[in-house]
Each structure stands twice: as C-alpha cells, then as structure tokens.
C-alpha atoms as a PDB file:
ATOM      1  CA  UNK A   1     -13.556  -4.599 -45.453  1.00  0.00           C
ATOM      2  CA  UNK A   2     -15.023  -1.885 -43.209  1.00  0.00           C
ATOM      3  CA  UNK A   3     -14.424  -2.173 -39.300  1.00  0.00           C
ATOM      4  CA  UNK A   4     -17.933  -1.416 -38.896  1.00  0.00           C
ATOM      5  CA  UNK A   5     -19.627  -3.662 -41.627  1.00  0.00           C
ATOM      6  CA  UNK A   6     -17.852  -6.573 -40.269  1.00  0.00           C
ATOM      7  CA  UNK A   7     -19.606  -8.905 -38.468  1.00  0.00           C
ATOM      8  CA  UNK A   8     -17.698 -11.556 -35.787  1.00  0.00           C
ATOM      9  CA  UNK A   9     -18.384 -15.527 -36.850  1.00  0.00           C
ATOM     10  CA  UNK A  10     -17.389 -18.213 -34.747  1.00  0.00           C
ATOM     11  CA  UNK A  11     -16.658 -22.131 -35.756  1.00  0.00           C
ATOM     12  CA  UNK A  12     -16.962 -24.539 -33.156  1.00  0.00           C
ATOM     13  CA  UNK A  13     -15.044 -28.072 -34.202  1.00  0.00           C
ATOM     14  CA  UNK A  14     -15.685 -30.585 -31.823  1.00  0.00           C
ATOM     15  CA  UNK A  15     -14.025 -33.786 -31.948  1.00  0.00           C
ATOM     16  CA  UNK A  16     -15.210 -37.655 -31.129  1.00  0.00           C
ATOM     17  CA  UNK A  17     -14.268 -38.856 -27.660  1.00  0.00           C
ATOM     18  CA  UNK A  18     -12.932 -42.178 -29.630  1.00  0.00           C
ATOM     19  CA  UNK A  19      -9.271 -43.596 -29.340  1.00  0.00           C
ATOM     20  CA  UNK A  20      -6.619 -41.124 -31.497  1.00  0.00           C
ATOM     21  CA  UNK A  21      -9.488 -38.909 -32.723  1.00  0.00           C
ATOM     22  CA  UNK A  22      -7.487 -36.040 -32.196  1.00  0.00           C
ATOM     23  CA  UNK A  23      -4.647 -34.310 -33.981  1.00  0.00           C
ATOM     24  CA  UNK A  24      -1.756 -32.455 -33.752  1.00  0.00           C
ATOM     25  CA  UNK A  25      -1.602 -31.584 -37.928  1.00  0.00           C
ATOM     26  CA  UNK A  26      -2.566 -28.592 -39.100  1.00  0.00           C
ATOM     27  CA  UNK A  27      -6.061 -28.516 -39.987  1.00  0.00           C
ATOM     28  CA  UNK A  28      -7.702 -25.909 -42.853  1.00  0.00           C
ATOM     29  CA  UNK A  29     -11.433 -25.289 -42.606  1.00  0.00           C
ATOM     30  CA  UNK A  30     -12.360 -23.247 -45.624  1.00  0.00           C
ATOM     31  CA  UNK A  31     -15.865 -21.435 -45.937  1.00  0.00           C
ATOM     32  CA  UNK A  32     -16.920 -20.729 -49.323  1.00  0.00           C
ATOM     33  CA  UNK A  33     -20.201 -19.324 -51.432  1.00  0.00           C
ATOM     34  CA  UNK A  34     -20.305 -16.943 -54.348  1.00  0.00           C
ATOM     35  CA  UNK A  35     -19.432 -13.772 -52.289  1.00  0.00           C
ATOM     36  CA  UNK A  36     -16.736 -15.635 -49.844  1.00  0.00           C
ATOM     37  CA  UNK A  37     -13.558 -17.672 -49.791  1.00  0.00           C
ATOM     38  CA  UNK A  38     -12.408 -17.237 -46.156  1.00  0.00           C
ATOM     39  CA  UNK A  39      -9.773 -20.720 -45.045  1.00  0.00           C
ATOM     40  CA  UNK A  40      -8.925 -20.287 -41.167  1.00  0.00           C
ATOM     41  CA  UNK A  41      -5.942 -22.540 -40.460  1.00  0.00           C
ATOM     42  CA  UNK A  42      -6.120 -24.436 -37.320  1.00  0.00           C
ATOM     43  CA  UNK A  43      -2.142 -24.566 -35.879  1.00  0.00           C
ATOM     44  CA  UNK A  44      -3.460 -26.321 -32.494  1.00  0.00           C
ATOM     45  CA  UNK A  45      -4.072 -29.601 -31.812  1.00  0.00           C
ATOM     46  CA  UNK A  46      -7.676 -30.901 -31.717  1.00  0.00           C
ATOM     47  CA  UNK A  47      -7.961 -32.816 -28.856  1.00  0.00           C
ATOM     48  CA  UNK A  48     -10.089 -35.674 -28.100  1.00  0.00           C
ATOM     49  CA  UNK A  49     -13.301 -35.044 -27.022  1.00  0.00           C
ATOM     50  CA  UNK A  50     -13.164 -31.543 -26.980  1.00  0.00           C
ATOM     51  CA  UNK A  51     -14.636 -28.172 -28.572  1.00  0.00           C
ATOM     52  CA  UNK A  52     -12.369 -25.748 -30.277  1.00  0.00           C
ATOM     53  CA  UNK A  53     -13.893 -22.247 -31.087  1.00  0.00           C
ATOM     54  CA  UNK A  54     -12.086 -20.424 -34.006  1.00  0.00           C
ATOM     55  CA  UNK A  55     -13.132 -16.575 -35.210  1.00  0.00           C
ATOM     56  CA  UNK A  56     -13.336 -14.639 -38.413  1.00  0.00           C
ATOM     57  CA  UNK A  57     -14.509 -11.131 -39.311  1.00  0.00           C
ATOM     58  CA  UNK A  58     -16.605 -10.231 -42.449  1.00  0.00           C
ATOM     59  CA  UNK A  59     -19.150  -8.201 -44.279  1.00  0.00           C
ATOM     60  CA  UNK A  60     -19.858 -10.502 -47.193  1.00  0.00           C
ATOM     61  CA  UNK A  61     -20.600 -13.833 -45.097  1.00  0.00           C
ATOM     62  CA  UNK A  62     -23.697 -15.936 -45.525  1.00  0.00           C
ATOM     63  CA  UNK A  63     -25.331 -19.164 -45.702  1.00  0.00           C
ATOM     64  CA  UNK A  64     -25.631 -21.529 -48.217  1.00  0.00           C
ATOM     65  CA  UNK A  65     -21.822 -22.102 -47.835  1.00  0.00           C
ATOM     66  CA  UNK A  66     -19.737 -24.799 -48.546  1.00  0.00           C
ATOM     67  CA  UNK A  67     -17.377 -25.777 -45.204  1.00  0.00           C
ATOM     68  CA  UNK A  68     -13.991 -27.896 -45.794  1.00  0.00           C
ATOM     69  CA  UNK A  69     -12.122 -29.425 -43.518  1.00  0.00           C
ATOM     70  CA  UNK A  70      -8.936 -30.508 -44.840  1.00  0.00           C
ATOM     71  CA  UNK A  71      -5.418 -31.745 -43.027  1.00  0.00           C
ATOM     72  CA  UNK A  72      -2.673 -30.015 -44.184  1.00  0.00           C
ATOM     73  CA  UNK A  73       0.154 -32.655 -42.954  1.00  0.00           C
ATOM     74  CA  UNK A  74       0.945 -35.320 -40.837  1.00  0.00           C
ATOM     75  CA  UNK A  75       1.669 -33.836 -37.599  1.00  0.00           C
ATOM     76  CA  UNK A  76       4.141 -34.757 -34.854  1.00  0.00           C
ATOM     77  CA  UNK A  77       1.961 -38.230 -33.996  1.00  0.00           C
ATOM     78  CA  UNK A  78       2.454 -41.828 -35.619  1.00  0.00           C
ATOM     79  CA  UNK A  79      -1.028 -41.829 -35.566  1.00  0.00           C
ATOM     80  CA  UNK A  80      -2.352 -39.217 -38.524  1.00  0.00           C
ATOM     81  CA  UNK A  81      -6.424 -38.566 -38.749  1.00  0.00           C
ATOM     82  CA  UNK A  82      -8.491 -36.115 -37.368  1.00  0.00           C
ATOM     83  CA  UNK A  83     -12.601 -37.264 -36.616  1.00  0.00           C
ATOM     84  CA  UNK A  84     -14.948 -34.256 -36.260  1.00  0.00           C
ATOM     85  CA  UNK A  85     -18.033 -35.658 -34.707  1.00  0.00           C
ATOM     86  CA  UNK A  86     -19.581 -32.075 -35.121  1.00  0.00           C
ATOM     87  CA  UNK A  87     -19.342 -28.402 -36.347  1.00  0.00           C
ATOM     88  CA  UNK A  88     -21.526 -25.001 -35.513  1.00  0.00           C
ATOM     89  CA  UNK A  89     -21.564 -21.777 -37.003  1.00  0.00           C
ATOM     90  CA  UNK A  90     -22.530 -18.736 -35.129  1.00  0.00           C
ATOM     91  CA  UNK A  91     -22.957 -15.253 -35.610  1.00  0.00           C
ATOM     92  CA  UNK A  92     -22.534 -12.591 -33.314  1.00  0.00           C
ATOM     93  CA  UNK A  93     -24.110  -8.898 -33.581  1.00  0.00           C
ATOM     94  CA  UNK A  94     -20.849  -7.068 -32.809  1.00  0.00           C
ATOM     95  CA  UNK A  95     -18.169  -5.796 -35.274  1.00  0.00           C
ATOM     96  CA  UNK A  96     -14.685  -5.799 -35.714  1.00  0.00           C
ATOM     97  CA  UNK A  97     -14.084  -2.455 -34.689  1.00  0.00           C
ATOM     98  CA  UNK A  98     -16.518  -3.042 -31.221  1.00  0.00           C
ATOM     99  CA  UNK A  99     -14.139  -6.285 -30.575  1.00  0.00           C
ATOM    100  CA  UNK A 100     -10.964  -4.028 -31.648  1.00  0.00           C
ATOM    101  CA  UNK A 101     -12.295  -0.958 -28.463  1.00  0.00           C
ATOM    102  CA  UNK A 102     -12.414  -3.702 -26.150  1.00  0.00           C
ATOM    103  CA  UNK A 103      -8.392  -4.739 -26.367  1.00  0.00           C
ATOM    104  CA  UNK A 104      -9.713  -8.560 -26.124  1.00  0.00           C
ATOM    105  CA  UNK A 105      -9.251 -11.525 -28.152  1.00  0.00           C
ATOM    106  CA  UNK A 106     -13.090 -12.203 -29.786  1.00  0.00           C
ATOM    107  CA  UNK A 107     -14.466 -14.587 -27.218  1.00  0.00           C
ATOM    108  CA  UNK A 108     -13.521 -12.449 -24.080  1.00  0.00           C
ATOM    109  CA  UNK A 109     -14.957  -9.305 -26.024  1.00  0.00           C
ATOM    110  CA  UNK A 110     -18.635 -10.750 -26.895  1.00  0.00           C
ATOM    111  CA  UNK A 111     -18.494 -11.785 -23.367  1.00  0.00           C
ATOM    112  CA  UNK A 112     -17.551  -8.190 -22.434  1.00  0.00           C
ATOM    113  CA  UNK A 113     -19.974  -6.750 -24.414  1.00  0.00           C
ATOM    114  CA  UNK A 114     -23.211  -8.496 -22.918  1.00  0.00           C
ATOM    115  CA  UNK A 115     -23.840 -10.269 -26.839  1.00  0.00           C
ATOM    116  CA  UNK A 116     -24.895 -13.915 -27.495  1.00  0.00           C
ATOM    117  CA  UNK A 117     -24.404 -15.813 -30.386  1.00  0.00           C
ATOM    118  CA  UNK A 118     -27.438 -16.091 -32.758  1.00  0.00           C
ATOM    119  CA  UNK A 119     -26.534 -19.409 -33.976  1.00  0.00           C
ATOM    120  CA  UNK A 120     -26.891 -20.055 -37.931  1.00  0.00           C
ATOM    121  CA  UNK A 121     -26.431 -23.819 -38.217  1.00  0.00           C
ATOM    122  CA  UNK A 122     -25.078 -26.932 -36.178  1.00  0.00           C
ATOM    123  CA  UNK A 123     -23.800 -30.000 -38.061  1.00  0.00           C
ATOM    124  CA  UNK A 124     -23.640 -33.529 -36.662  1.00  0.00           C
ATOM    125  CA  UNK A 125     -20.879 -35.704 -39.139  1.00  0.00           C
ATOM    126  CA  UNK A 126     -22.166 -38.501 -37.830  1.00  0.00           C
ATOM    127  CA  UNK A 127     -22.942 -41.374 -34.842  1.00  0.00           C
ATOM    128  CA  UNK A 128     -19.267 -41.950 -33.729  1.00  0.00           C
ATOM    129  CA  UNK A 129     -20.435 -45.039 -31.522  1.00  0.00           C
ATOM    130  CA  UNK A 130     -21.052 -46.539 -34.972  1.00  0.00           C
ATOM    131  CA  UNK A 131     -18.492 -45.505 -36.922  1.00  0.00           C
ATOM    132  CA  UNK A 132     -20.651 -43.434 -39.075  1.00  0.00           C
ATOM    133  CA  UNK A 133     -18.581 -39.896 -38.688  1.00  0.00           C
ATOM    134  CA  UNK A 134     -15.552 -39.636 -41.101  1.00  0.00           C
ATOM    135  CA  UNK A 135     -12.152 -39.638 -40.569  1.00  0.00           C
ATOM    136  CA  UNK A 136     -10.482 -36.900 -41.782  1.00  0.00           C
ATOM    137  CA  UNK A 137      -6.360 -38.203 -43.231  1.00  0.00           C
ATOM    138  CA  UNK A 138      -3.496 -35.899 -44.558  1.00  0.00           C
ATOM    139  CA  UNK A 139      -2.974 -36.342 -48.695  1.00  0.00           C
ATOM    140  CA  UNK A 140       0.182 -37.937 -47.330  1.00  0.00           C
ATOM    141  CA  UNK A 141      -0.933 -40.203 -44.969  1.00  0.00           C
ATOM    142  CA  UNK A 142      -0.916 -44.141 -46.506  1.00  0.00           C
ATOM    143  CA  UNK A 143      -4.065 -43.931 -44.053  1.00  0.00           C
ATOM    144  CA  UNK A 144      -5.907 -42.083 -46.376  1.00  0.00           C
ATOM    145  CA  UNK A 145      -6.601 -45.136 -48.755  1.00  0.00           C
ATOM    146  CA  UNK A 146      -9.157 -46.778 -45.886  1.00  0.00           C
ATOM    147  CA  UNK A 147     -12.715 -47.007 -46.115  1.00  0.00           C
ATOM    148  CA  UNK A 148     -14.803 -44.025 -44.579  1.00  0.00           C
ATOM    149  CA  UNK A 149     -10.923 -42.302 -45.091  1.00  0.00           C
ATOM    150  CA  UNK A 150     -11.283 -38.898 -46.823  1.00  0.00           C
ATOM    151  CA  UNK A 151      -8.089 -36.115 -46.690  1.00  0.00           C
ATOM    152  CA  UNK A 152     -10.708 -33.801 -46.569  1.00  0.00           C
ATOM    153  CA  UNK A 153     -14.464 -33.353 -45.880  1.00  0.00           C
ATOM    154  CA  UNK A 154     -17.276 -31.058 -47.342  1.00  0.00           C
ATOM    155  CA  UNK A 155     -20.556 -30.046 -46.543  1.00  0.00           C
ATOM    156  CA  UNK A 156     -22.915 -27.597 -47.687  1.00  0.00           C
ATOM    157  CA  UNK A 157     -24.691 -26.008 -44.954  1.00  0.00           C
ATOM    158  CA  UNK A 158     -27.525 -23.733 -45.020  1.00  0.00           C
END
C-alpha cells in the first residue's frame, strides 16, 4: 500500500445507554468487499452510552461492504454482551503519509490539518427503548443461546 494512495477511514461504534450494554471483551469489526478484508480489533472497553472512533488506512476501500462485529471472548465482567445501538463510516481526504508528517495519532492530525470527514454511511441497529437493536454475545458465552442473541452481527452497507 502506497503512503500516498492511502486514504484515512474512521468507524464510529456507539453503544446503547441500556443497563450492561457495554463491554470489556475484545471486540473484532471486520470490513469486507471484493477488493478488501481489513478486521480492526477493538482491545478497549465499549462503554455504555458512549462513541468509540477507531482508524484504518487504505487504497482499495469502498462501499458496498460487508461490516462484522464479532466478540472475541468473554471479558473480565460476569456480565458478557456488547449492544451497538449504531455505527458510521467516514472518510477523510488526507493520507497516511499527511497523518504520518504530522507526528499525531489520526484524529488529532485531521484536526491539525483543517479536514472534515465526508461521511459515507451511518447505521442505526435498531430502537434500543424497544429492544429492537441486537445484542452482540461471545461464541462462549451460554448467553449466546437467547433470543435477539447473535455472537456476531453483519450488515451490508452501501
């Protein structure tokens, strides 16, 4: 991938302001078309109620994609599950190498650099007041077994 081809891609996860929707697990969200199989794992936590911005280079990116979201284990909690209420992806017009002259991590750079996210597509998973957004469980959680329970959750965007 050429520094200067690449173009910076932001996800922002944000997650339902419900009792235990957050997580401490390690979360995957993989984005994936015919020209692109890029997985950014999410080490955090995903707290409740907030929005978590995570960053990606590339030159091949675009949209239809598929986006997974998938829990990679159960976490430090007795209480395993993730629920995304909602997911954007952005674009911005700078490149890797333009982020890299800066000396900042991607968010402080586009901020840096005067540029503004041209946004490609927001997501809502669902009405959370109504239970209608899905839980997200580890493949080892005995969780995972409920209704509206998935270990992992795709959508095609775009």
């Amino acid at each position: 991938m050429s520094l200067e081809d690449s173009k910076l891609y932001r996800i922002r996860v944000v997650t339902a302001d419900v009792d235990d929707a957050g997580t401490d697990a390690e979360v995957d969200i993989t984005l994936r078309n015919d020209s692109i199989h890029e997985t950014i794992e999410v080490r955090s936590g995903l707290e409740k109620n907030t929005q978590d911005d995570f960053f990606f280079f590339s030159s091949k990116f675009s949209l239809p994609c598929e986006v997974v979201f998938e829990m990679g284990g159960l976490g430090a909690g007795n209480k395993p599950g993730w629920l995304l209420k909602a997911f954007q992806i952005a674009r911005y017009d700078v490149t890797a190498a333009e982020v890299m002259m800066t000396g900042q991590n991607p968010a402080k750079a586009v901020s840096l650099l005067g540029k503004e996210a041209s946004t490609f597509i927001s997501v809502m998973t669902g009405n959370e007041s109504k239970g209608e957004a899905g839980w997200i469980y580890p493949y080892s959680s005995q969780e995972a077994g409920k209704d509206n329970a998935l270990s992992n959750q795709t959508y095609t965007v775009g």
